[in-house]
Protein backbone atom coordinates (compact mmCIF):
# COMPACT_ATOMS: atom_id res chain seq x y z
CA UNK A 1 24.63 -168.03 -133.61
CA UNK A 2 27.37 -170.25 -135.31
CA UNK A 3 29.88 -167.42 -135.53
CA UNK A 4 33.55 -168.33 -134.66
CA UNK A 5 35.34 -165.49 -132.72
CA UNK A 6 39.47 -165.18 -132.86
CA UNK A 7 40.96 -167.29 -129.61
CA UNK A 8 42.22 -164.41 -128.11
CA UNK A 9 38.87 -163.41 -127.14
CA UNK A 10 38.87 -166.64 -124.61
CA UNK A 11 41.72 -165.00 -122.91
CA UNK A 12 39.76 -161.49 -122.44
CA UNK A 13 37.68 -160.86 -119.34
CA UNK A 14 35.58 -157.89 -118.29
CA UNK A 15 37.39 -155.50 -116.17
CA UNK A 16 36.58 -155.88 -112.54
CA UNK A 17 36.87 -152.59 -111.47
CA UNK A 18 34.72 -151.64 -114.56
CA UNK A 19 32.35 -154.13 -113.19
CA UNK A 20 32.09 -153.21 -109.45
CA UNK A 21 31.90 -149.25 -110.91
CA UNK A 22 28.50 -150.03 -112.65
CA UNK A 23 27.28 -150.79 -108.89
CA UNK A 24 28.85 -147.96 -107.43
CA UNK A 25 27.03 -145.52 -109.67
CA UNK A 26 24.10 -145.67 -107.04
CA UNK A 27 24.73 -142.20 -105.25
CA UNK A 28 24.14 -144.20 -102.05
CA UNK A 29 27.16 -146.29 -102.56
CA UNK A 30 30.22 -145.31 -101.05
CA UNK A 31 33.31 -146.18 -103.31
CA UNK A 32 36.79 -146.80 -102.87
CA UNK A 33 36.78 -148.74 -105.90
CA UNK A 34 37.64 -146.65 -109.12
CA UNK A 35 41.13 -144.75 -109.57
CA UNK A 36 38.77 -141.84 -110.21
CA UNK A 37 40.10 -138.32 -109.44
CA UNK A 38 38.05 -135.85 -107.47
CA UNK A 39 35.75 -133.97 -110.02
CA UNK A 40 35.22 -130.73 -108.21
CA UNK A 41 39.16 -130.73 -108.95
CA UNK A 42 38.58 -130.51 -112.95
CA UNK A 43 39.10 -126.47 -114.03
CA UNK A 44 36.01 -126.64 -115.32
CA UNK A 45 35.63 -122.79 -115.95
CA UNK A 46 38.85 -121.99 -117.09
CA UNK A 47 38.11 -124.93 -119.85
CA UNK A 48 34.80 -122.98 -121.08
CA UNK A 49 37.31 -120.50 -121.59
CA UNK A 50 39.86 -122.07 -123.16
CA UNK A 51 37.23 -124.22 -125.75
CA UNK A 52 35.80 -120.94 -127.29
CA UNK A 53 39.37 -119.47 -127.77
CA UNK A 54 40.62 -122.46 -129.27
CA UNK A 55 37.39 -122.37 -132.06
CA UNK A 56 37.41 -119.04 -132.33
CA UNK A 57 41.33 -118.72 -133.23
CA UNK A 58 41.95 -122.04 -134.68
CA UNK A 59 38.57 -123.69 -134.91
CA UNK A 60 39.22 -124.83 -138.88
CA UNK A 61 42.06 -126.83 -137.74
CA UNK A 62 41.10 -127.90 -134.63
CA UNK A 63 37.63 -129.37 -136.01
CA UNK A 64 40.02 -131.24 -139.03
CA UNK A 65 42.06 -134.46 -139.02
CA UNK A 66 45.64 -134.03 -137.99
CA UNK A 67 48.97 -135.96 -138.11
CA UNK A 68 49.13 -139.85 -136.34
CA UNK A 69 52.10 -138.31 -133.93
CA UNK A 70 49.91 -136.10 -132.47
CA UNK A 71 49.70 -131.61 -131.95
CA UNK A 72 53.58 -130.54 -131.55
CA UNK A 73 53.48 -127.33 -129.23
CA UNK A 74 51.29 -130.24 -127.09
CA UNK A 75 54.37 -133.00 -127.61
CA UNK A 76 56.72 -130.21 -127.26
CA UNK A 77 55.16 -129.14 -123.48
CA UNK A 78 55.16 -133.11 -122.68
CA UNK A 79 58.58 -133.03 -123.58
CA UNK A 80 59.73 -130.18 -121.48
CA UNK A 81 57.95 -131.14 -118.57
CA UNK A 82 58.80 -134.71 -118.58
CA UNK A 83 62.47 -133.02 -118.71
CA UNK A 84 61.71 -131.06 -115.86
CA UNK A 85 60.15 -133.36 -113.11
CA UNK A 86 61.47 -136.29 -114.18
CA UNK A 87 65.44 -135.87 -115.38
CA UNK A 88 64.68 -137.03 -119.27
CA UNK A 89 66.33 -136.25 -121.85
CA UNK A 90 63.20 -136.24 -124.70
CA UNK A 91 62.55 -134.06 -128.16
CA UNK A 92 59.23 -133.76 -129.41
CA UNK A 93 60.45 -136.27 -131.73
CA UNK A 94 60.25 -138.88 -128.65
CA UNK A 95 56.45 -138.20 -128.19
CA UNK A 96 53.32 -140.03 -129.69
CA UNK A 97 49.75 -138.82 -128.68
CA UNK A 98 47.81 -141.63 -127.40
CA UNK A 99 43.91 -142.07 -126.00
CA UNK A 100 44.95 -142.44 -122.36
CA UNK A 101 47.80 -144.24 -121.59
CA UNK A 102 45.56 -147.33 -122.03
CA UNK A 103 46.17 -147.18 -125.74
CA UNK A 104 49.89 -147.36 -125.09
CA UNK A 105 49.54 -150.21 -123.15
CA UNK A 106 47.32 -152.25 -125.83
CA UNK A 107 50.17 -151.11 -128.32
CA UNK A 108 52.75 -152.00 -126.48
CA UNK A 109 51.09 -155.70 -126.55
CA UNK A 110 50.52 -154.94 -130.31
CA UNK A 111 54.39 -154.02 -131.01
CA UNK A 112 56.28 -156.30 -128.73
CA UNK A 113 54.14 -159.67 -127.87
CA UNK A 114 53.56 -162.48 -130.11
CA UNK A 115 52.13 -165.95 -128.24
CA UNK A 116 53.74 -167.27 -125.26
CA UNK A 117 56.20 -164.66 -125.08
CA UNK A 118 56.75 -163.52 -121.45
CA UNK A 119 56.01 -160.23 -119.91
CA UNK A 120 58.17 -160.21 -116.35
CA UNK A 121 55.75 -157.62 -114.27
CA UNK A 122 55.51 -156.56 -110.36
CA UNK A 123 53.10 -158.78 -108.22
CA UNK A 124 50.80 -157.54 -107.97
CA UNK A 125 49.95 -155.68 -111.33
CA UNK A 126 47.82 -152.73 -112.52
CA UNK A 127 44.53 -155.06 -113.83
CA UNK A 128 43.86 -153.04 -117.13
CA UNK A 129 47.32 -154.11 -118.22
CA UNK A 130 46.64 -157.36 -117.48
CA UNK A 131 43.96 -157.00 -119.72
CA UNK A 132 45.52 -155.23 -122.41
CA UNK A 133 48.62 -157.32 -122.78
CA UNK A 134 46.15 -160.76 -122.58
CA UNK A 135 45.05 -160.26 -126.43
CA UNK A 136 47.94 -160.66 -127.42
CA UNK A 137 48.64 -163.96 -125.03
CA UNK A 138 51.56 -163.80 -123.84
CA UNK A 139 53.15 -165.78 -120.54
CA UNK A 140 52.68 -163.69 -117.41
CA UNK A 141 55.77 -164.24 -114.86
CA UNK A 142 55.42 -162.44 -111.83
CA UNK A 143 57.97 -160.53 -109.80
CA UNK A 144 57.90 -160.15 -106.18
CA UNK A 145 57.78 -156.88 -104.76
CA UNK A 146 58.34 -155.21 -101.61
CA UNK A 147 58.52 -151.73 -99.82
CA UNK A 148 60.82 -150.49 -102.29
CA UNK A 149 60.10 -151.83 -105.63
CA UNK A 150 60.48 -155.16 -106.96
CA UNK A 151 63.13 -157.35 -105.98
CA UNK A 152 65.60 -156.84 -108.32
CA UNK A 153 67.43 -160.69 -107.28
CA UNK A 154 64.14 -162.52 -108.01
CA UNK A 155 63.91 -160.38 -111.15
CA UNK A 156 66.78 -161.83 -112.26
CA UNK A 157 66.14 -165.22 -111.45
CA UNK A 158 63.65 -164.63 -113.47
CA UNK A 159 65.58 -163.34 -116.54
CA UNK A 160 68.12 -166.61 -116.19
CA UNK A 161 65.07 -168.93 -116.27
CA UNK A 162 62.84 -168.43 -119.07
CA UNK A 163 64.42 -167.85 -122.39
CA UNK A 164 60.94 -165.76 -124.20
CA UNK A 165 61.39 -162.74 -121.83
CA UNK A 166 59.94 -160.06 -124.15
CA UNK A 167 59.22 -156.96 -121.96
CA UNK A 168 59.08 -155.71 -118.24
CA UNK A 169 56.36 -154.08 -116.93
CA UNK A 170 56.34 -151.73 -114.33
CA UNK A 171 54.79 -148.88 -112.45
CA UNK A 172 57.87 -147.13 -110.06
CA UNK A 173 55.86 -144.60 -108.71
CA UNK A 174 52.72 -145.08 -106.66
CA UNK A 175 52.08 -148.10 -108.07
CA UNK A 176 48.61 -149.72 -109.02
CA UNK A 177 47.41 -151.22 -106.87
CA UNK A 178 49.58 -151.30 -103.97
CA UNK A 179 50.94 -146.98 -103.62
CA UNK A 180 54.12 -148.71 -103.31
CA UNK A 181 56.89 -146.21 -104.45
CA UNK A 182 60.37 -147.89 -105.98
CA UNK A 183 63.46 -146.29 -103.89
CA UNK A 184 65.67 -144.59 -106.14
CA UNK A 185 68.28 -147.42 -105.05
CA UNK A 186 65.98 -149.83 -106.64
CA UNK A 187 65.64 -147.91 -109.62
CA UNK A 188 69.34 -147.53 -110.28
CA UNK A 189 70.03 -151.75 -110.04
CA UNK A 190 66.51 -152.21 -111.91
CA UNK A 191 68.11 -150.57 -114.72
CA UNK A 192 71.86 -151.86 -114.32
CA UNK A 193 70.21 -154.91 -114.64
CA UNK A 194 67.70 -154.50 -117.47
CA UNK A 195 71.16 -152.52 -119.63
CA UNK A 196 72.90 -156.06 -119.14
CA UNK A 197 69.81 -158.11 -120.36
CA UNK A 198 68.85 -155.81 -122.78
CA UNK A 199 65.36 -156.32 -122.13
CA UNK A 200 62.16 -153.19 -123.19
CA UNK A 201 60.76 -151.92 -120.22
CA UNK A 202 57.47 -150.21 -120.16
CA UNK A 203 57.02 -147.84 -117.49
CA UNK A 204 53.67 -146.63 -116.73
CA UNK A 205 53.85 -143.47 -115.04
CA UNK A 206 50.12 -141.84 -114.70
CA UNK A 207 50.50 -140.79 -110.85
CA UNK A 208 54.53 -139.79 -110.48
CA UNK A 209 53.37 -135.61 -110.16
CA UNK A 210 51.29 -136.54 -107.46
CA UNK A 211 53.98 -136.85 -104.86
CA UNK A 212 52.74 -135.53 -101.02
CA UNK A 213 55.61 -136.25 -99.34
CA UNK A 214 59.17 -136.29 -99.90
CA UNK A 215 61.19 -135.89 -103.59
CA UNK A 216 60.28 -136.29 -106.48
CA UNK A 217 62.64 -139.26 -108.01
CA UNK A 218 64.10 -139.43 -111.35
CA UNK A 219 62.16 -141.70 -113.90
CA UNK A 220 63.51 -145.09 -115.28
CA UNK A 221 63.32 -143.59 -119.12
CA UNK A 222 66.18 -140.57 -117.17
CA UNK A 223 68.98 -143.74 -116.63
CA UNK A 224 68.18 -145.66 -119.90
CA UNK A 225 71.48 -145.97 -121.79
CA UNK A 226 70.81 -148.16 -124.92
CA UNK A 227 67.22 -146.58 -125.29
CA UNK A 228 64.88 -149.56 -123.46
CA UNK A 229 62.47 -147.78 -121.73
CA UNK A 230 59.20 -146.84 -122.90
CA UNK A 231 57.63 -144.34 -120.90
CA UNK A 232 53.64 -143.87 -121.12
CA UNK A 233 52.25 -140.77 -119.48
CA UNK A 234 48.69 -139.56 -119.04
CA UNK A 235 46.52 -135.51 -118.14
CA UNK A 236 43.89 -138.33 -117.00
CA UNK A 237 45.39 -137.85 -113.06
CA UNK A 238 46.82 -134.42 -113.06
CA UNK A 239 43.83 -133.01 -115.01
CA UNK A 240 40.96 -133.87 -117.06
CA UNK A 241 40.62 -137.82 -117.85
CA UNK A 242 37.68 -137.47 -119.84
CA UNK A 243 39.51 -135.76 -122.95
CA UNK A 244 41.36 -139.17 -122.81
CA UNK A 245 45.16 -137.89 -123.64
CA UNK A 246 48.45 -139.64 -122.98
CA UNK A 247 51.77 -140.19 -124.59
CA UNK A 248 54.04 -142.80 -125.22
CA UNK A 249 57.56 -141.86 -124.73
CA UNK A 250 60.37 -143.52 -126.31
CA UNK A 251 63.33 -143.95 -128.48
CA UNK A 252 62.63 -142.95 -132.15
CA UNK A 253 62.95 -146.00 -133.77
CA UNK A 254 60.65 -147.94 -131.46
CA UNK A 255 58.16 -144.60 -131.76
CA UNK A 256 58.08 -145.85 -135.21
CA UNK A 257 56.42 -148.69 -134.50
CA UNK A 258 53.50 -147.74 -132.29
CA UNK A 259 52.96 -145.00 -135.09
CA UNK A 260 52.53 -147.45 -137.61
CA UNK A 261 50.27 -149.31 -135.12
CA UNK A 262 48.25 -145.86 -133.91
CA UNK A 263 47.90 -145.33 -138.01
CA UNK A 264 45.66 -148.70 -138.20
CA UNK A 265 43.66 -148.25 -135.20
CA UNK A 266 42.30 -144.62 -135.14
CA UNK A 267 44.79 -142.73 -137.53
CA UNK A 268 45.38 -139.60 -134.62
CA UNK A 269 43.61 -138.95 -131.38
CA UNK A 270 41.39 -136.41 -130.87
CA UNK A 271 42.50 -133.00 -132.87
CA UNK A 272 40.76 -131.03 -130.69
CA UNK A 273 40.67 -132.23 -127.34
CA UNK A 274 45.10 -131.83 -127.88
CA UNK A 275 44.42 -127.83 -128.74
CA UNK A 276 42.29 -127.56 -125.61
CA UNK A 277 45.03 -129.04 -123.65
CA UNK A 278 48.34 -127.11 -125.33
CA UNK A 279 45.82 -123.65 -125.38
CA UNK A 280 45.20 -124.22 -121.38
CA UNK A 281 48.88 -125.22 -120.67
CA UNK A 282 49.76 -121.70 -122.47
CA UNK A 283 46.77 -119.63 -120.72
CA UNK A 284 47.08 -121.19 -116.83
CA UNK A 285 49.42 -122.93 -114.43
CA UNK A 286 49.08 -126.56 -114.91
CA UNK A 287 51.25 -127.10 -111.60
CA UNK A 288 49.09 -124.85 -109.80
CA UNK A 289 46.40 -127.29 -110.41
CA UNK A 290 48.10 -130.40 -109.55
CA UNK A 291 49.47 -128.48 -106.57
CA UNK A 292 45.71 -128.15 -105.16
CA UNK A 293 44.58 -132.04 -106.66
CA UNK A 294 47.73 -132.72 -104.09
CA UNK A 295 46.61 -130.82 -101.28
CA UNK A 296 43.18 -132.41 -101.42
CA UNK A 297 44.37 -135.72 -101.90
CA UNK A 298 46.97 -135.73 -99.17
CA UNK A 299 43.77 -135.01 -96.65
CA UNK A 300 42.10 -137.60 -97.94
CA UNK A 301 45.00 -140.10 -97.46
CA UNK A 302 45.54 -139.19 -94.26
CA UNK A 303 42.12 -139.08 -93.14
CA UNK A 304 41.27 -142.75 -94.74
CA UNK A 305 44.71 -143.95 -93.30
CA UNK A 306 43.95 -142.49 -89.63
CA UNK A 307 40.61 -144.13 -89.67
CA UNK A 308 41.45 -147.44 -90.66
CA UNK A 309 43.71 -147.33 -87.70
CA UNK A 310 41.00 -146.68 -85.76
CA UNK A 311 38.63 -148.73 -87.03
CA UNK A 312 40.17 -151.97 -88.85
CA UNK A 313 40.18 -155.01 -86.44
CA UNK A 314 43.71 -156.53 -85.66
CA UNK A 315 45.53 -158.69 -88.24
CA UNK A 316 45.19 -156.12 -91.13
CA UNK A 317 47.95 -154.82 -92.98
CA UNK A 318 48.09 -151.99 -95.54
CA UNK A 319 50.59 -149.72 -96.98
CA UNK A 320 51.22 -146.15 -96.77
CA UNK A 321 51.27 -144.16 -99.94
CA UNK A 322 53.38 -140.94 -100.46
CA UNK A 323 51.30 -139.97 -103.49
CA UNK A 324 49.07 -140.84 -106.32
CA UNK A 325 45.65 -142.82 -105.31
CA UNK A 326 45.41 -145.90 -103.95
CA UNK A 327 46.56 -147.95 -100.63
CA UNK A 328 46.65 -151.77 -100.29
CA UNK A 329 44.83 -153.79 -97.57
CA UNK A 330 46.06 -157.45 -96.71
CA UNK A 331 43.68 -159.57 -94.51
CA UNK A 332 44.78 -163.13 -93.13
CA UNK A 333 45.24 -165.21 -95.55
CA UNK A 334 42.20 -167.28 -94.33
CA UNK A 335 39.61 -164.39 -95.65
CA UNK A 336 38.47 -163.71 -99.12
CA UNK A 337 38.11 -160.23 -100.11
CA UNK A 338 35.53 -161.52 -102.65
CA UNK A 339 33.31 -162.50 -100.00
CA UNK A 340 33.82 -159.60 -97.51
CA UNK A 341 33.03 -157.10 -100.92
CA UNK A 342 29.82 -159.23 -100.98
CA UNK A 343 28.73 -158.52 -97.17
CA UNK A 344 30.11 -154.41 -97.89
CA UNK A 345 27.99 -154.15 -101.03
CA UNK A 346 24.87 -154.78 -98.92
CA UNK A 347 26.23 -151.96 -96.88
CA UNK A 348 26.72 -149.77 -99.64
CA UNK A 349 30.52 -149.56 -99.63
CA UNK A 350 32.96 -150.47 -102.15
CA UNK A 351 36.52 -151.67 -103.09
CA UNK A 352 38.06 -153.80 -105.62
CA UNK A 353 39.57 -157.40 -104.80
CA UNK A 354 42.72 -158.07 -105.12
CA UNK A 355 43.25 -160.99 -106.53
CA UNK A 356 42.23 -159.61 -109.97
CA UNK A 357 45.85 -157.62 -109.48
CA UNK A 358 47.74 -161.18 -109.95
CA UNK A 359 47.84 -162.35 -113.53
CA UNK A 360 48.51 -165.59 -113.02
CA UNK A 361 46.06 -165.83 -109.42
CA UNK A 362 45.52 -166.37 -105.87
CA UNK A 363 46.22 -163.56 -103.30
CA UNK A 364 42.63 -163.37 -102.50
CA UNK A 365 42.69 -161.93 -98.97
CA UNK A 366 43.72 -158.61 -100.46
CA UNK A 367 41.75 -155.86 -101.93
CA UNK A 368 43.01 -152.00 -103.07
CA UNK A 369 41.21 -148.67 -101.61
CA UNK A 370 41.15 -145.36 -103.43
CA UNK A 371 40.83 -142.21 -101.29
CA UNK A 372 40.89 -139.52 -104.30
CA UNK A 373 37.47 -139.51 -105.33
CA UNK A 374 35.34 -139.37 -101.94
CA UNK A 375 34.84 -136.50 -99.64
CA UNK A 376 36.40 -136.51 -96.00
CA UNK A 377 33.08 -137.22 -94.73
CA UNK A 378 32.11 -139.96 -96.86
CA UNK A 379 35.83 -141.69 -96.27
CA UNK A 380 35.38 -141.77 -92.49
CA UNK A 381 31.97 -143.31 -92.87
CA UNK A 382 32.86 -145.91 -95.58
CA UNK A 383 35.40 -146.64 -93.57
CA UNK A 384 33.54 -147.38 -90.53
CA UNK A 385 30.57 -148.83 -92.54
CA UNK A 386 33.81 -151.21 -94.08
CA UNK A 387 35.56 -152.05 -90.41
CA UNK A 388 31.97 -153.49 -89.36
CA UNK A 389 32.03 -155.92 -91.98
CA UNK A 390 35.27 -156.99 -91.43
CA UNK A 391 35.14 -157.47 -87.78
CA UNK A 392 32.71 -160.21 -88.77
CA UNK A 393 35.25 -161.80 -90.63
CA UNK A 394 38.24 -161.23 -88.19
């Protein structure tokens, strides 16, 4: 076909993790691949419950279109509970309704990035950012990171240097991919920093509740002074991701913007699918469930963690999570996670490369391992099935 397609659709690539998951839907594949939670985790009765009551009591409304900002008693409990665990000061004003909190990130590209502006992010980066952000192609500088965050002296190096510096992006609590969790001395010079510049920051927060070990630290949005932080938020982690609600959280004349923006791409999200989610918060303990996802997942961690010590040849690195899903494995630098996927694939095991996690490349003797969504059995052989491979390698 002679059709000409818009040149930001050379810049969009297929998700990789996306990719590798079409594979891993053979139930004899073990996979560490997806940042899927644990399914037997999903209140699955309780939501029967909560589905008829919502029809039955409001089933006119909830079955008709609503307002672009989304169901208020639902904004209002995002509010109060982003108050609560996270030291913000937000209204119900402050809260937009997204699809996931992969809609805020494609309208945060939408709102903020015109061509060859720059997005400063954390190296590595969560991928389906990376992808969201590249339709709207923009200059990816990375940040180095470390143990505690990224480095807030090469961040602003970074600042000084290039003069198009449109937005930050980063993820301060477990982040995607590497579980890395920013100190809260990080946090506090992040933002001295980004208050000087003046510079948006989008923090993506989907994992901060699930915390297994220590406090739980204040979000970036909670020190904002001169209202730069955009906070996105997702139920996708703590409890159901296939109704497919998040939030953006921000100051309300930025909110403005990605209202106009949610207006021209689906006019509200799903009318229903919010009552199910305010009904449920008002009928059962929503902590109580994230207090059991944690439980289970913290097993898991340890389990994959203990067994990689075990079983991974010398030479390996890989970090060690306090919460949310994922831990990071670095091989010497003379491997390619590419090819040792290849080799695990034929052994029915699964991860995801790393070097998708670096905008701008390289870094491909790293790969990132979930632990949420396999049993303890199926981690220990995976695992084992995984340290085979590799000791061809090593």
């Amino acid at each position: 076909m002679n059709m000409r397609f818009a040149r930001r659709m050379e810049k969009i690539r297929a998700s990789e993790t996306r990719e590798i998951l079409k594979i891993t839907e053979r139930p004899e594949v073990i996979s560490f691949a997806g940042g899927l939670p644990a399914p037997e985790m999903f209140p699955v009765e309780e939501m029967k419950q909560v589905a008829v009551r919502v029809l039955e009591e409001e089933g006119k409304k909830a079955l008709q279109y609503a307002t672009t900002e989304g169901f208020v008693p639902l904004r209002e409990k995002i509010a109060e509970r982003l108050n609560s665990k996270f030291k913000t000061c937000l209204e119900t004003e402050n809260i937009l309704i997204t699809n996931g909190s992969q809609q805020g990130l494609d309208f945060s590209g939408k709102v903020f990035l015109d061509e060859e502006d720059v997005v400063l992010c954390e190296s590595p980066t969560y991928l389906a950012a990376i992808n969201a952000f590249k339709a709207y192609m923009p200059r990816f500088v990375e940040v180095p990171s470390d143990e505690n965050g990224m480095i807030i002296e090469e961040l602003e190096q970074r600042i000084k240097e290039y003069d198009k510096v449109k937005l930050i992006y980063v993820i301060p609590d477990f982040q995607n991919p590497s579980g890395v969790s920013w100190s809260m001395e990080r946090r506090v010079k992040f933002m001295e920093l980004v208050t000087k510049y003046e510079i948006p920051v989008l923090e993506d927060n989907p994992y901060g509740e699930l915390r297994f070990e220590g406090d739980m630290l204040p979000a970036l949005k909670s020190m904002d002074e001169k209202g730069l932080v955009i906070l996105l938020g997702t139920f996708s982690k703590t409890f159901c991701p296939g109704l497919r609600i998040g939030w953006v959280a921000a100051e309300k004349e930025i909110l403005a913007k990605y209202i106009l923006v949610k207006q021209g791409a689906d006019l509200h999200s799903s009318t229903f699918d919010q009552r199910i989610i305010a009904k449920y918060m008002e009928d059962y303990d929503l902590d109580e469930n994230v207090e059991k996802i944690k439980r289970v997942y913290k097993v898991r961690r340890d389990l994959m963690l203990q067994t990689m010590k075990e079983e991974f040849p010398g030479g390996i690195r890989y970090t060690y999570p306090q919460g949310g899903l994922f831990t990071w494995v670095v091989l010497p630098e003379t491997i390619n996670a590419r090819e040792v996927l290849a080799k695990c694939l034929d052994n029915n095991v699964a991860f995801v490369p790393g070097g998708a996690f670096f905008p701008n490349g390289e870094h491909e003797n790293t790969f990132r391992m979930n632990y949420s969504n396999m049993d303890e059995d199926r981690i220990v052989e995976g695992i084992k099935r995984l340290a085979e491979v590799l000791r061809e390698f090593v």
